[in-house]
PDB file of N, CA and C in Angstrom:
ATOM      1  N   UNK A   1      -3.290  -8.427   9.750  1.00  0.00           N
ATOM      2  CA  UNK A   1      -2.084  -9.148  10.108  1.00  0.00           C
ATOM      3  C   UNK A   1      -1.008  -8.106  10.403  1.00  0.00           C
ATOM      4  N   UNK A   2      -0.337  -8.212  11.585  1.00  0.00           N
ATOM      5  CA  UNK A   2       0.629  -7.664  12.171  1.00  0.00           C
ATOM      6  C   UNK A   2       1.926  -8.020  12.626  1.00  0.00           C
ATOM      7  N   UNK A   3       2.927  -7.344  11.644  1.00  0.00           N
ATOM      8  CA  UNK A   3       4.368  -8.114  12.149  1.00  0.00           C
ATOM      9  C   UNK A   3       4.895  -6.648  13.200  1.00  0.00           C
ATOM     10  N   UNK A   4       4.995  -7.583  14.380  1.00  0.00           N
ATOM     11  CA  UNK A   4       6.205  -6.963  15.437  1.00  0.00           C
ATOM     12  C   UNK A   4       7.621  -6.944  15.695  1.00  0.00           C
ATOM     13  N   UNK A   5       8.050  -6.508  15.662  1.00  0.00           N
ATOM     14  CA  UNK A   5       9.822  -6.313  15.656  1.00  0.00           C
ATOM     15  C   UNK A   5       9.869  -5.519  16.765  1.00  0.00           C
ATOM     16  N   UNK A   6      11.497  -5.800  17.662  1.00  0.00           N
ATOM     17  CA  UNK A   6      11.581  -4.910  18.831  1.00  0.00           C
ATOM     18  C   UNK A   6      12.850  -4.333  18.128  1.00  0.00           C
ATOM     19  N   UNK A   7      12.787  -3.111  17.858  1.00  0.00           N
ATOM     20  CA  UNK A   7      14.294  -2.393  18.043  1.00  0.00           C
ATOM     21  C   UNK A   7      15.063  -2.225  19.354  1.00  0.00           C
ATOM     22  N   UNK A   8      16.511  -2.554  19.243  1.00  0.00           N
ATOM     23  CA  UNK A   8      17.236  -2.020  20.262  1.00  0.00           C
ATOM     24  C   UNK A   8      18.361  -1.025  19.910  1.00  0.00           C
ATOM     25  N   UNK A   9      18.671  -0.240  20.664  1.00  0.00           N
ATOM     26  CA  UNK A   9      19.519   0.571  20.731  1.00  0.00           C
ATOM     27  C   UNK A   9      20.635   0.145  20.444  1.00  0.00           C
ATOM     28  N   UNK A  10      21.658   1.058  19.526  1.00  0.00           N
ATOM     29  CA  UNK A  10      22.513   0.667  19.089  1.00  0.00           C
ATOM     30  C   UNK A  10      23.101   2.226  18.510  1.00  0.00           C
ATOM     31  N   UNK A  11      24.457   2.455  18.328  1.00  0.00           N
ATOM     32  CA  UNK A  11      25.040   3.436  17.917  1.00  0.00           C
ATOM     33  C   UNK A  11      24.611   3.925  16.391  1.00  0.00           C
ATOM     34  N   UNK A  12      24.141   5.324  16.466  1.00  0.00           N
ATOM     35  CA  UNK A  12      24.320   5.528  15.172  1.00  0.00           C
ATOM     36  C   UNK A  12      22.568   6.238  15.486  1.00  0.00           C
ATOM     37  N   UNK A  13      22.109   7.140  14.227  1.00  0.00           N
ATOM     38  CA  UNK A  13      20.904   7.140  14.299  1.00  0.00           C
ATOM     39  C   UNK A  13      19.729   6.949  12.925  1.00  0.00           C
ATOM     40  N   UNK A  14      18.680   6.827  14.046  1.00  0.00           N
ATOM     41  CA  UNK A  14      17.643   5.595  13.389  1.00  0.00           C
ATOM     42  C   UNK A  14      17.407   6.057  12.137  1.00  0.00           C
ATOM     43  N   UNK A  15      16.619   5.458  10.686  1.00  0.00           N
ATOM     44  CA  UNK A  15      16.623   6.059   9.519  1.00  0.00           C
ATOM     45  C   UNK A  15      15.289   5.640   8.856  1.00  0.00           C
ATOM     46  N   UNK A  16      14.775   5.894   8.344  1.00  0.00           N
ATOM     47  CA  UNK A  16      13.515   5.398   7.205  1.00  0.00           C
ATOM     48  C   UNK A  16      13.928   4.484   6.531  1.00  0.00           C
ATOM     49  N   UNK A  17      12.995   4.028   5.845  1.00  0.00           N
ATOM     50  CA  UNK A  17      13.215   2.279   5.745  1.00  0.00           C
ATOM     51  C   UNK A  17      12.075   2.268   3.899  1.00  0.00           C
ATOM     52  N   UNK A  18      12.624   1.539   3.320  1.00  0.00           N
ATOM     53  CA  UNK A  18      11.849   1.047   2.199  1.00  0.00           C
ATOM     54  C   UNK A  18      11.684  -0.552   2.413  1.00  0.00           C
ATOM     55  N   UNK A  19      10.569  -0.946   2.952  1.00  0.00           N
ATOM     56  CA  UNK A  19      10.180  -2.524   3.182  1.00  0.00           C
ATOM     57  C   UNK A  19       9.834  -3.055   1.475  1.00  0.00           C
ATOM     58  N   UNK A  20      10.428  -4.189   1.335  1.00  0.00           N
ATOM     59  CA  UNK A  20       9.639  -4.764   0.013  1.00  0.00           C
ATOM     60  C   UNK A  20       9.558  -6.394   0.420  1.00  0.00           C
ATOM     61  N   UNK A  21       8.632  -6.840  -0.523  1.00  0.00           N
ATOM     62  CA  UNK A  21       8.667  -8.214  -0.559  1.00  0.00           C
ATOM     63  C   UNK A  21       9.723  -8.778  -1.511  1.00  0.00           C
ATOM     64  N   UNK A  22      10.415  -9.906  -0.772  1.00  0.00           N
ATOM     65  CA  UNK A  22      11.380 -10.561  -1.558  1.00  0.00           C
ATOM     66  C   UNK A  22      10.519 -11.539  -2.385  1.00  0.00           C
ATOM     67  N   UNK A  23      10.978 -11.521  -3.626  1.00  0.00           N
ATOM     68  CA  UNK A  23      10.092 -12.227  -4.329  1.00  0.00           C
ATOM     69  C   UNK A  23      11.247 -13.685  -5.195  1.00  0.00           C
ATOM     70  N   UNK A  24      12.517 -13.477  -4.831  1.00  0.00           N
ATOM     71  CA  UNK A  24      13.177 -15.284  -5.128  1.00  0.00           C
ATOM     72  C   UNK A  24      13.678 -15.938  -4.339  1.00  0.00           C
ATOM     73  N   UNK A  25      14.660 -16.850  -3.827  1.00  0.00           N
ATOM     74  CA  UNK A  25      15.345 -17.262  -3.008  1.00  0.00           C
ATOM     75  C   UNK A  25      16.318 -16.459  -2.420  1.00  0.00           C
ATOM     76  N   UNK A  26      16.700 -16.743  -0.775  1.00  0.00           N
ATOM     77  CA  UNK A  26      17.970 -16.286  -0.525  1.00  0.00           C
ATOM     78  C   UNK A  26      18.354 -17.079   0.836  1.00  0.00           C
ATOM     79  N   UNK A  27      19.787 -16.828   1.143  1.00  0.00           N
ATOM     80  CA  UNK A  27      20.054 -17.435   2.572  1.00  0.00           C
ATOM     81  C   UNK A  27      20.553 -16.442   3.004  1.00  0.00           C
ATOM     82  N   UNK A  28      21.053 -17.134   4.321  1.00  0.00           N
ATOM     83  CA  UNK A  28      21.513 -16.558   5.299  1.00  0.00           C
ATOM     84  C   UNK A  28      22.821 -15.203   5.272  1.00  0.00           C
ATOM     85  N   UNK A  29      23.403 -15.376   4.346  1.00  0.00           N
ATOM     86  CA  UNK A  29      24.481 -14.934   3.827  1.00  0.00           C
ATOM     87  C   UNK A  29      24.193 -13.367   2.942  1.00  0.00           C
ATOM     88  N   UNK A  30      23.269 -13.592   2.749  1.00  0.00           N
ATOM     89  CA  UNK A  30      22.638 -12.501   2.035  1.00  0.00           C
ATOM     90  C   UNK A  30      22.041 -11.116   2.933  1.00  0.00           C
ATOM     91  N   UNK A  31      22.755  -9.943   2.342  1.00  0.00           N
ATOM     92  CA  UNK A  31      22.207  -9.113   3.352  1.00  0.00           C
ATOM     93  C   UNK A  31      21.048  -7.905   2.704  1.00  0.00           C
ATOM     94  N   UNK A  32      20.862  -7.070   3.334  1.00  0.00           N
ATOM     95  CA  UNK A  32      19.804  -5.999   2.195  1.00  0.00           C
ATOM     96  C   UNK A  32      20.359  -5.714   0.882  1.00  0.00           C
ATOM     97  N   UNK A  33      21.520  -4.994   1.315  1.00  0.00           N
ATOM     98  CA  UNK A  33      22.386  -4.142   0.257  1.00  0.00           C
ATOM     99  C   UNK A  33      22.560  -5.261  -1.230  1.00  0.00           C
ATOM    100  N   UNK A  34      22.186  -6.299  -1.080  1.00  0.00           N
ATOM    101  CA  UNK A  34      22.259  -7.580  -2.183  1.00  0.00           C
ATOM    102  C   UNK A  34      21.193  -7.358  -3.028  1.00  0.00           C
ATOM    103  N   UNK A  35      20.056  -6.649  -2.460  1.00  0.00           N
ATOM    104  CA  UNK A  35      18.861  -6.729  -3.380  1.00  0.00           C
ATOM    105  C   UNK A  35      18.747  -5.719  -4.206  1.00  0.00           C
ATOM    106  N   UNK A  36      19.307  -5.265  -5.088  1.00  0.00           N
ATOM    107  CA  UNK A  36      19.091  -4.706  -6.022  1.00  0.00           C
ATOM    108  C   UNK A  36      19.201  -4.689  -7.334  1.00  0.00           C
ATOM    109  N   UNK A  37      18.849  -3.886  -8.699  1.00  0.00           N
ATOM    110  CA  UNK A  37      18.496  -4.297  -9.752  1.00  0.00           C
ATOM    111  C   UNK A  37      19.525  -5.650 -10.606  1.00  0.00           C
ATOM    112  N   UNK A  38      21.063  -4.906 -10.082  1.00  0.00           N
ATOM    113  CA  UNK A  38      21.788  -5.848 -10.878  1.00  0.00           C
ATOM    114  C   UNK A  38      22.094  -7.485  -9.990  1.00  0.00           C
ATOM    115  N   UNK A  39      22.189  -7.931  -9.021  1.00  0.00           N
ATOM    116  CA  UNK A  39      22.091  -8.683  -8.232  1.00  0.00           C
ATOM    117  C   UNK A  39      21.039 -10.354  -8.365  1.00  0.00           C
ATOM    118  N   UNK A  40      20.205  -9.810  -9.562  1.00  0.00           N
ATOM    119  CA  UNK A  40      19.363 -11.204 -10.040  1.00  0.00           C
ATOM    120  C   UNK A  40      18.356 -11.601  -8.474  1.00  0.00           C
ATOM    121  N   UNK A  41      18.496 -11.185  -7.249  1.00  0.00           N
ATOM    122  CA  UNK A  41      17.354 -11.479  -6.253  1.00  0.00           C
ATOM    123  C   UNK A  41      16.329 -10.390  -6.705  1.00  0.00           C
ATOM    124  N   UNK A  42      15.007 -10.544  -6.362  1.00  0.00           N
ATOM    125  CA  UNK A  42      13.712 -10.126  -6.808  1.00  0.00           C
ATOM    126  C   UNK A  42      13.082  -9.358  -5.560  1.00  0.00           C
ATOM    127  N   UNK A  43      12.806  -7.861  -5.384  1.00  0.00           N
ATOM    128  CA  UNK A  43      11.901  -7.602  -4.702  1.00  0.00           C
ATOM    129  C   UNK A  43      10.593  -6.867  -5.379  1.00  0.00           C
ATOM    130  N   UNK A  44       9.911  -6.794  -4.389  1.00  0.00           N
ATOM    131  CA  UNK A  44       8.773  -5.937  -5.116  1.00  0.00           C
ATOM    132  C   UNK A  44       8.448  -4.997  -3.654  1.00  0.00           C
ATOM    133  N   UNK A  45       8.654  -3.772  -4.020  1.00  0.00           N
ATOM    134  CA  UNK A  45       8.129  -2.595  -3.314  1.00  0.00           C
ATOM    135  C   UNK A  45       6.767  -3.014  -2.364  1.00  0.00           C
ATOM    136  N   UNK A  46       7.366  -2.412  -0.854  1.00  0.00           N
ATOM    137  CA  UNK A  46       5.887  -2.725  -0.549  1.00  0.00           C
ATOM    138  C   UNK A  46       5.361  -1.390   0.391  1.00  0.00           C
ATOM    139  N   UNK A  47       6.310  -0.622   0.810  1.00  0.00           N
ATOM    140  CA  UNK A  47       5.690   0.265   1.863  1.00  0.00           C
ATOM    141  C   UNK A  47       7.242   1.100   2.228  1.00  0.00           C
ATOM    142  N   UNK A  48       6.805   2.433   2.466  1.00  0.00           N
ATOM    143  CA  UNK A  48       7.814   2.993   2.916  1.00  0.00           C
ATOM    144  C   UNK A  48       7.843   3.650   4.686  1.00  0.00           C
ATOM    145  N   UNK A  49       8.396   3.510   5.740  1.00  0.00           N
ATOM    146  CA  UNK A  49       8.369   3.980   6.532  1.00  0.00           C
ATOM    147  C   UNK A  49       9.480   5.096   7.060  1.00  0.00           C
ATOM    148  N   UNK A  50       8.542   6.148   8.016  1.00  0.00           N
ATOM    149  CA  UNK A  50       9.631   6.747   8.583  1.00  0.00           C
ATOM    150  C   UNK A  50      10.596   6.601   9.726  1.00  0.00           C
ATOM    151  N   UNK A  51      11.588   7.159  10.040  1.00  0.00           N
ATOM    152  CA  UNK A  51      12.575   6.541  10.618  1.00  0.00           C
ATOM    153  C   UNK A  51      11.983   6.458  12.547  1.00  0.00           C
ATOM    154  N   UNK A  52      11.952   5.117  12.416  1.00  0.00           N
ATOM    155  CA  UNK A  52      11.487   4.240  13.964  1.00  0.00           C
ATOM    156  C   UNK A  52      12.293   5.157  14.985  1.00  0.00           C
ATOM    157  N   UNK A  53      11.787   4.737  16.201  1.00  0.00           N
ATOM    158  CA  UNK A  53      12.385   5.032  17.244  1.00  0.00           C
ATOM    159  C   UNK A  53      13.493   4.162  17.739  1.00  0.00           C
ATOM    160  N   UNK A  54      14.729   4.213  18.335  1.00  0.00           N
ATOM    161  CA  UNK A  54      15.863   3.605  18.714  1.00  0.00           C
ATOM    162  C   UNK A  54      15.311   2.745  19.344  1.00  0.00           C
ATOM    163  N   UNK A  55      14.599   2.605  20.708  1.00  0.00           N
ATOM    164  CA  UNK A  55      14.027   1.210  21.084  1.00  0.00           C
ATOM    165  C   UNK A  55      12.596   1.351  21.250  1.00  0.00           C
ATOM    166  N   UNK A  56      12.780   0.026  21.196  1.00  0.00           N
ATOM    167  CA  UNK A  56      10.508  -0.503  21.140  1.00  0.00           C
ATOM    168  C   UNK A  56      10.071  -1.123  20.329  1.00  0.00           C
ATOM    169  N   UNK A  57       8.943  -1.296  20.256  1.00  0.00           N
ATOM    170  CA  UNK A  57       8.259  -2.154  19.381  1.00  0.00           C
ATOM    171  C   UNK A  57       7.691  -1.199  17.990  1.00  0.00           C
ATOM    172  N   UNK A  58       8.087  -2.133  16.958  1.00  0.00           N
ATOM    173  CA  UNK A  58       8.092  -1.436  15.598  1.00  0.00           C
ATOM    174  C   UNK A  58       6.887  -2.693  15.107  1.00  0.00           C
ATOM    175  N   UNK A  59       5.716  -1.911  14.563  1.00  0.00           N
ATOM    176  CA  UNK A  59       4.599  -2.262  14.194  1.00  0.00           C
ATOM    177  C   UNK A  59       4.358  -2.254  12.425  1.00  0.00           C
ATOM    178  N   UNK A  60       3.811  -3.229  12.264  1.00  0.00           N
ATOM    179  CA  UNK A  60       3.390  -3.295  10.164  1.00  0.00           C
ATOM    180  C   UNK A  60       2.512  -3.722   9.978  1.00  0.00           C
ATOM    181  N   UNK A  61       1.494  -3.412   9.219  1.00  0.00           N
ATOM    182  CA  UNK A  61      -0.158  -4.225   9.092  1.00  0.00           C
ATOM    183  C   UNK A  61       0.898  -4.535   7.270  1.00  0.00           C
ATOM    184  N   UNK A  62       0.619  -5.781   7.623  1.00  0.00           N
ATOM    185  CA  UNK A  62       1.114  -6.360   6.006  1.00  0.00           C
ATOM    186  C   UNK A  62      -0.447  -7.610   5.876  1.00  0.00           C
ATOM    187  N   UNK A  63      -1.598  -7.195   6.178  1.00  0.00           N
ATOM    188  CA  UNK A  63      -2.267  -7.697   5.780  1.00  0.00           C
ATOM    189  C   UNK A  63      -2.756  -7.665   3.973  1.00  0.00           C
ATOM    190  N   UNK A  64      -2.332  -7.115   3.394  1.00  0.00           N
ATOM    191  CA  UNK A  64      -2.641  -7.411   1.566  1.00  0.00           C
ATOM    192  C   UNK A  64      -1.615  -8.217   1.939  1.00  0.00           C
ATOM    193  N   UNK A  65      -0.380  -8.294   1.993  1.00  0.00           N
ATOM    194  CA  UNK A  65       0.849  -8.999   1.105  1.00  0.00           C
ATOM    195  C   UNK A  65       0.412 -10.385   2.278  1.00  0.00           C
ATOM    196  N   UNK A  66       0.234 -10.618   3.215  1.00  0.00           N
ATOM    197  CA  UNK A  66      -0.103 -11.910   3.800  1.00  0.00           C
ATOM    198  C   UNK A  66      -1.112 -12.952   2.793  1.00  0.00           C
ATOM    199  N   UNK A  67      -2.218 -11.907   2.403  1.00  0.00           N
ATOM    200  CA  UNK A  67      -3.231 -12.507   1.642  1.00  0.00           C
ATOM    201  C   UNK A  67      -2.544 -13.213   0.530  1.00  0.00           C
ATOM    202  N   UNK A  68      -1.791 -12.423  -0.041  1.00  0.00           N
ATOM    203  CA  UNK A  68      -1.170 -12.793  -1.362  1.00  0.00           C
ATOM    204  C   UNK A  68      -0.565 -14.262  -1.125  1.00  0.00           C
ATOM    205  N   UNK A  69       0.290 -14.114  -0.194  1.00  0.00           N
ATOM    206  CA  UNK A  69       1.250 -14.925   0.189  1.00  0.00           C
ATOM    207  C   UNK A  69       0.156 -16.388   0.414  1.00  0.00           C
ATOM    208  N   UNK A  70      -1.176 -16.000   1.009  1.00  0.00           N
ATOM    209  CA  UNK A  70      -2.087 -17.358   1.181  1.00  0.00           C
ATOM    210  C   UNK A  70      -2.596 -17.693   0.430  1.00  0.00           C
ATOM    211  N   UNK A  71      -2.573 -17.029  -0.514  1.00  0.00           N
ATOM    212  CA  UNK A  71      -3.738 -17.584  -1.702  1.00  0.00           C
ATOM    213  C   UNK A  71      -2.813 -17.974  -2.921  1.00  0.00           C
ATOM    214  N   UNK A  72      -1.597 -17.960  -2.425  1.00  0.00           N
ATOM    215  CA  UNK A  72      -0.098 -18.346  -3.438  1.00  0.00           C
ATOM    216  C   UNK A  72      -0.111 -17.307  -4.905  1.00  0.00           C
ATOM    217  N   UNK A  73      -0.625 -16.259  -4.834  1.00  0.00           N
ATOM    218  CA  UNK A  73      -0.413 -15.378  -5.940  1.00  0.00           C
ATOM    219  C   UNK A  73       1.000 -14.258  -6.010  1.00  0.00           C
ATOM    220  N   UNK A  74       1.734 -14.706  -4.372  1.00  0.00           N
ATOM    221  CA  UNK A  74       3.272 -14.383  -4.325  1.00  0.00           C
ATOM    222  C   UNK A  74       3.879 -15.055  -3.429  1.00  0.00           C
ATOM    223  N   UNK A  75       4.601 -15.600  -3.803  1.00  0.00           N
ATOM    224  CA  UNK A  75       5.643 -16.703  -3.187  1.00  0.00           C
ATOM    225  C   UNK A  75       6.267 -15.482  -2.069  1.00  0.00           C
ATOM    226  N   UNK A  76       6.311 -16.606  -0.889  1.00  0.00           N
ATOM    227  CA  UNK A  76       6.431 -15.938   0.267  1.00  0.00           C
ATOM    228  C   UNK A  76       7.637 -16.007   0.623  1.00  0.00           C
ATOM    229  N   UNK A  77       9.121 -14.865   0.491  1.00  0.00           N
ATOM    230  CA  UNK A  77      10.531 -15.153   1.099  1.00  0.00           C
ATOM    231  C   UNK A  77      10.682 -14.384   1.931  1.00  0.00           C
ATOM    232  N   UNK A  78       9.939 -13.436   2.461  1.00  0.00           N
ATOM    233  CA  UNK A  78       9.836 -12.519   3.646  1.00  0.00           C
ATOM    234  C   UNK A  78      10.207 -11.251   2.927  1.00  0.00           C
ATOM    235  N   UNK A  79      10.719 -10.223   4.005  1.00  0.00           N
ATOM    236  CA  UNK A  79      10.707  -9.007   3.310  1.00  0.00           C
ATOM    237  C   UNK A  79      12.103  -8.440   3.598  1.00  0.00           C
ATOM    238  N   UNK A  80      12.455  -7.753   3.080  1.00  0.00           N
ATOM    239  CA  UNK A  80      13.782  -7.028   2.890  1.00  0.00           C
ATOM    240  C   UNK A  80      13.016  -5.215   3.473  1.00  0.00           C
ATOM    241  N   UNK A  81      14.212  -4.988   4.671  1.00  0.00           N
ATOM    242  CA  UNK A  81      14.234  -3.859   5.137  1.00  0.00           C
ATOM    243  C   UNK A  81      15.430  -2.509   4.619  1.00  0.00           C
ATOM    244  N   UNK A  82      15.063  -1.964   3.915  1.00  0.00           N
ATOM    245  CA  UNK A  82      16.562  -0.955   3.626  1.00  0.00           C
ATOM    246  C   UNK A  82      16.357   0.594   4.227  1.00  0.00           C
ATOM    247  N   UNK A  83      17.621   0.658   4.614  1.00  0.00           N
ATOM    248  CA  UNK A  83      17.730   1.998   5.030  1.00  0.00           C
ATOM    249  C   UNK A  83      17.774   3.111   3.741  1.00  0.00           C
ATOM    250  N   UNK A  84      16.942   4.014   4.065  1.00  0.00           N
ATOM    251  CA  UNK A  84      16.866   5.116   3.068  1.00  0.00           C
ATOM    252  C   UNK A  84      18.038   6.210   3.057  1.00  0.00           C
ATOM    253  N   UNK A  85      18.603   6.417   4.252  1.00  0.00           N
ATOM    254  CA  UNK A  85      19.555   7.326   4.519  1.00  0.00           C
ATOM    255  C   UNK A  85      20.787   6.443   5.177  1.00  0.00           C
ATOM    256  N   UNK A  86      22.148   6.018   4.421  1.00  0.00           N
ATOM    257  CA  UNK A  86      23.281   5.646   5.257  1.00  0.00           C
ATOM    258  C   UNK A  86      24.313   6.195   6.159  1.00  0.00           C
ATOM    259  N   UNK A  87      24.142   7.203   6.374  1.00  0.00           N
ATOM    260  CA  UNK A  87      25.505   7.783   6.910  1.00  0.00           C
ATOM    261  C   UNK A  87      25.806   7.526   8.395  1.00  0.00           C
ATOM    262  N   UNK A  88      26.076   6.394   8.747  1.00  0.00           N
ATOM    263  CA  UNK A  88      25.836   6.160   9.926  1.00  0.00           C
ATOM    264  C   UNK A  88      24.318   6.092  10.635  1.00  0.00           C
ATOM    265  N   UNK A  89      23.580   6.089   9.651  1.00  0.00           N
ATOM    266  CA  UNK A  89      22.302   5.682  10.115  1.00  0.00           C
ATOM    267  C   UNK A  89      21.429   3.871  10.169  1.00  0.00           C
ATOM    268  N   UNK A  90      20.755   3.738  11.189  1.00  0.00           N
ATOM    269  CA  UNK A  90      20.637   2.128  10.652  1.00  0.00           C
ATOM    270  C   UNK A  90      19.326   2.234  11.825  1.00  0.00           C
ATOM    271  N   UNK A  91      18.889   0.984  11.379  1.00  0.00           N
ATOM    272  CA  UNK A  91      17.833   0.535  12.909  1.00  0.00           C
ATOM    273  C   UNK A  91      18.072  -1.274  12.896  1.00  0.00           C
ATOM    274  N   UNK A  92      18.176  -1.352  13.963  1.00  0.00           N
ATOM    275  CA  UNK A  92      18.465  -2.301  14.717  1.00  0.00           C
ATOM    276  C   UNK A  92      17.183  -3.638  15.043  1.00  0.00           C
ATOM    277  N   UNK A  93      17.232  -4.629  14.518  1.00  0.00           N
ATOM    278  CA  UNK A  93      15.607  -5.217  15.399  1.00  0.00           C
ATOM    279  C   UNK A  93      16.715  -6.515  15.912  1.00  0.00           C
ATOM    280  N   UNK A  94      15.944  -6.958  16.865  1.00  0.00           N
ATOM    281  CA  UNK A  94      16.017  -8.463  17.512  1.00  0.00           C
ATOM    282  C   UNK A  94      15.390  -9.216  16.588  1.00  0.00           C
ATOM    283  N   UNK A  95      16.154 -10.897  16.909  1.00  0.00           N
ATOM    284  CA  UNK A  95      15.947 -11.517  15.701  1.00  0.00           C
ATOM    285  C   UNK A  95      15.467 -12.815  16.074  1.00  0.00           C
ATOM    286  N   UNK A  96      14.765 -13.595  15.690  1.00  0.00           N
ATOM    287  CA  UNK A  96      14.070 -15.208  16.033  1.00  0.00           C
ATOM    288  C   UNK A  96      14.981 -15.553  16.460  1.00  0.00           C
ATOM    289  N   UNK A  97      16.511 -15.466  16.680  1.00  0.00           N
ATOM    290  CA  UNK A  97      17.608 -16.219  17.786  1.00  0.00           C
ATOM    291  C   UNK A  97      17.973 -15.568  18.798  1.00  0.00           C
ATOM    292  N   UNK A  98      16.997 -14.616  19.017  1.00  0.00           N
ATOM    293  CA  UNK A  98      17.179 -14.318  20.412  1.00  0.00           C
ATOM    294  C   UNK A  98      16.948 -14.814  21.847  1.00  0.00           C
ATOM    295  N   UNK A  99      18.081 -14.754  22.299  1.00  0.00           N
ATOM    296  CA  UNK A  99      17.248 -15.415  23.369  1.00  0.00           C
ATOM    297  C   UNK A  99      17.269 -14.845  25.122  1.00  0.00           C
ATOM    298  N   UNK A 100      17.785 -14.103  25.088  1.00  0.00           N
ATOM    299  CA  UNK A 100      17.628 -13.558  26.299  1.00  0.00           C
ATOM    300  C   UNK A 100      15.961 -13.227  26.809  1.00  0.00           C
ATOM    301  N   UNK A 101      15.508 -12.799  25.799  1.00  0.00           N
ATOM    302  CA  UNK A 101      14.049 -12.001  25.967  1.00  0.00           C
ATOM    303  C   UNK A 101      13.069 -12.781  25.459  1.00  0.00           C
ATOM    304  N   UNK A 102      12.684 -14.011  24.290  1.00  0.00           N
ATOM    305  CA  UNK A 102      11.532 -14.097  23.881  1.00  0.00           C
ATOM    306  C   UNK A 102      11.023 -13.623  23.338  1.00  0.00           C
ATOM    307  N   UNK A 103      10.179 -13.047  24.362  1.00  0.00           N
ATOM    308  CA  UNK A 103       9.199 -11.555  23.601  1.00  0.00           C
ATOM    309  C   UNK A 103       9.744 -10.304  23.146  1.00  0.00           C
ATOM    310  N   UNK A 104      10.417 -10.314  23.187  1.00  0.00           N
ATOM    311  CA  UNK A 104      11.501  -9.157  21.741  1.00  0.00           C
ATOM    312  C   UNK A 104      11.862  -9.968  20.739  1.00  0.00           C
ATOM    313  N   UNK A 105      11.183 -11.351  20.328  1.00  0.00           N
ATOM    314  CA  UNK A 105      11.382 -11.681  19.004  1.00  0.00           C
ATOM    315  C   UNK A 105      10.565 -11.097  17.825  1.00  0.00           C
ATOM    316  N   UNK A 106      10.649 -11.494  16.858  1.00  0.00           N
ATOM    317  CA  UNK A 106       9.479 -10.883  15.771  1.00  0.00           C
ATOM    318  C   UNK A 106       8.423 -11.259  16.157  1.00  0.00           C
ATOM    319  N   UNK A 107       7.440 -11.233  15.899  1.00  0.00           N
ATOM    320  CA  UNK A 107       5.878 -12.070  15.840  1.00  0.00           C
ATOM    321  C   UNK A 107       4.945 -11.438  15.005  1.00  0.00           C
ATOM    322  N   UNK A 108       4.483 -12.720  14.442  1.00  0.00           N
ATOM    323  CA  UNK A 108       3.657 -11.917  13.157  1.00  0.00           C
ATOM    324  C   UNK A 108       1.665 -12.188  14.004  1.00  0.00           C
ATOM    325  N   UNK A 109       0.935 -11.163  13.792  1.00  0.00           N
ATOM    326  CA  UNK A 109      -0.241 -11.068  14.994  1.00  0.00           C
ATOM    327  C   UNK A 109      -1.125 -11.219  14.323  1.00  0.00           C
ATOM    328  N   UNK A 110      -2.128 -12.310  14.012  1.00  0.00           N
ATOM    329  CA  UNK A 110      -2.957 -12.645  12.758  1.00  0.00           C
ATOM    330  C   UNK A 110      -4.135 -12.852  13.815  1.00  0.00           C
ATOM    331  N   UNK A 111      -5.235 -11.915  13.455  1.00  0.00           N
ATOM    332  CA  UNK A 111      -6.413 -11.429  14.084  1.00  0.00           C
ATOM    333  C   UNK A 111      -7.116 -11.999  13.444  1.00  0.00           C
ATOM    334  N   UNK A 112      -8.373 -12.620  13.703  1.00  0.00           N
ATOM    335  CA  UNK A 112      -9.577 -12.656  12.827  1.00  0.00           C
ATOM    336  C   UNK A 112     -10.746 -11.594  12.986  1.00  0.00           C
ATOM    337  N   UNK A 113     -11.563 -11.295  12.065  1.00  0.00           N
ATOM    338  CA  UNK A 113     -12.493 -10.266  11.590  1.00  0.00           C
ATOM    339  C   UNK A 113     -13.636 -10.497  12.063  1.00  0.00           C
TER     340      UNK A 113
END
């Protein structure tokens, strides 16, 4: 299983990323910087990447944590992306309300074996 994200360009440069699974509720309102120890939302570590390229397609085999998520042994709230380095660093993705493009939305790519 493969989630796609398109980065776009945007000021500033790109940074490494600590992906985790969110593991309680959250909305819209809620941003990365919320998830941490004192904050009462839940992640669990899932993968660390290095810092993406400014534009293109940004690739993740989250096939364990999909499994999990199907066989309900972790409640599924998606994942939380954080930047490892701030100083004006960030990466950028297009988001399911995009709409100019479509296909620069996310898409998650579930293959069979």
């Amino acid at each position: 299983v493969e989630l796609r994200m398109t980065l776009y360009d945007e000021e500033g440069t790109s940074t490494p990323m600590d992906i985790s699974a969110i593991t309680t509720p959250w909305d819209e309102t809620t941003g990365w910087w919320d998830f941490d120890t004192d904050s009462g939302l839940g992640i669990e570590p899932f993968t660390s990447v290095a810092a993406p390229p400014r534009e293109g397609l940004f690739m993740l085999d989250i096939t364990d944590l999909y499994n999990q998520w199907q066989s309900g042994t972790q409640a599924n709230y998606g994942l939380v992306f954080q930047p490892t380095e701030m100083d004006h660093q960030f990466n950028t993705f297009r988001s399911s309300d995009y709409r100019a493009d479509p296909s620069q939305r996310p898409l998650l790519r579930i293959t069979a074996d």
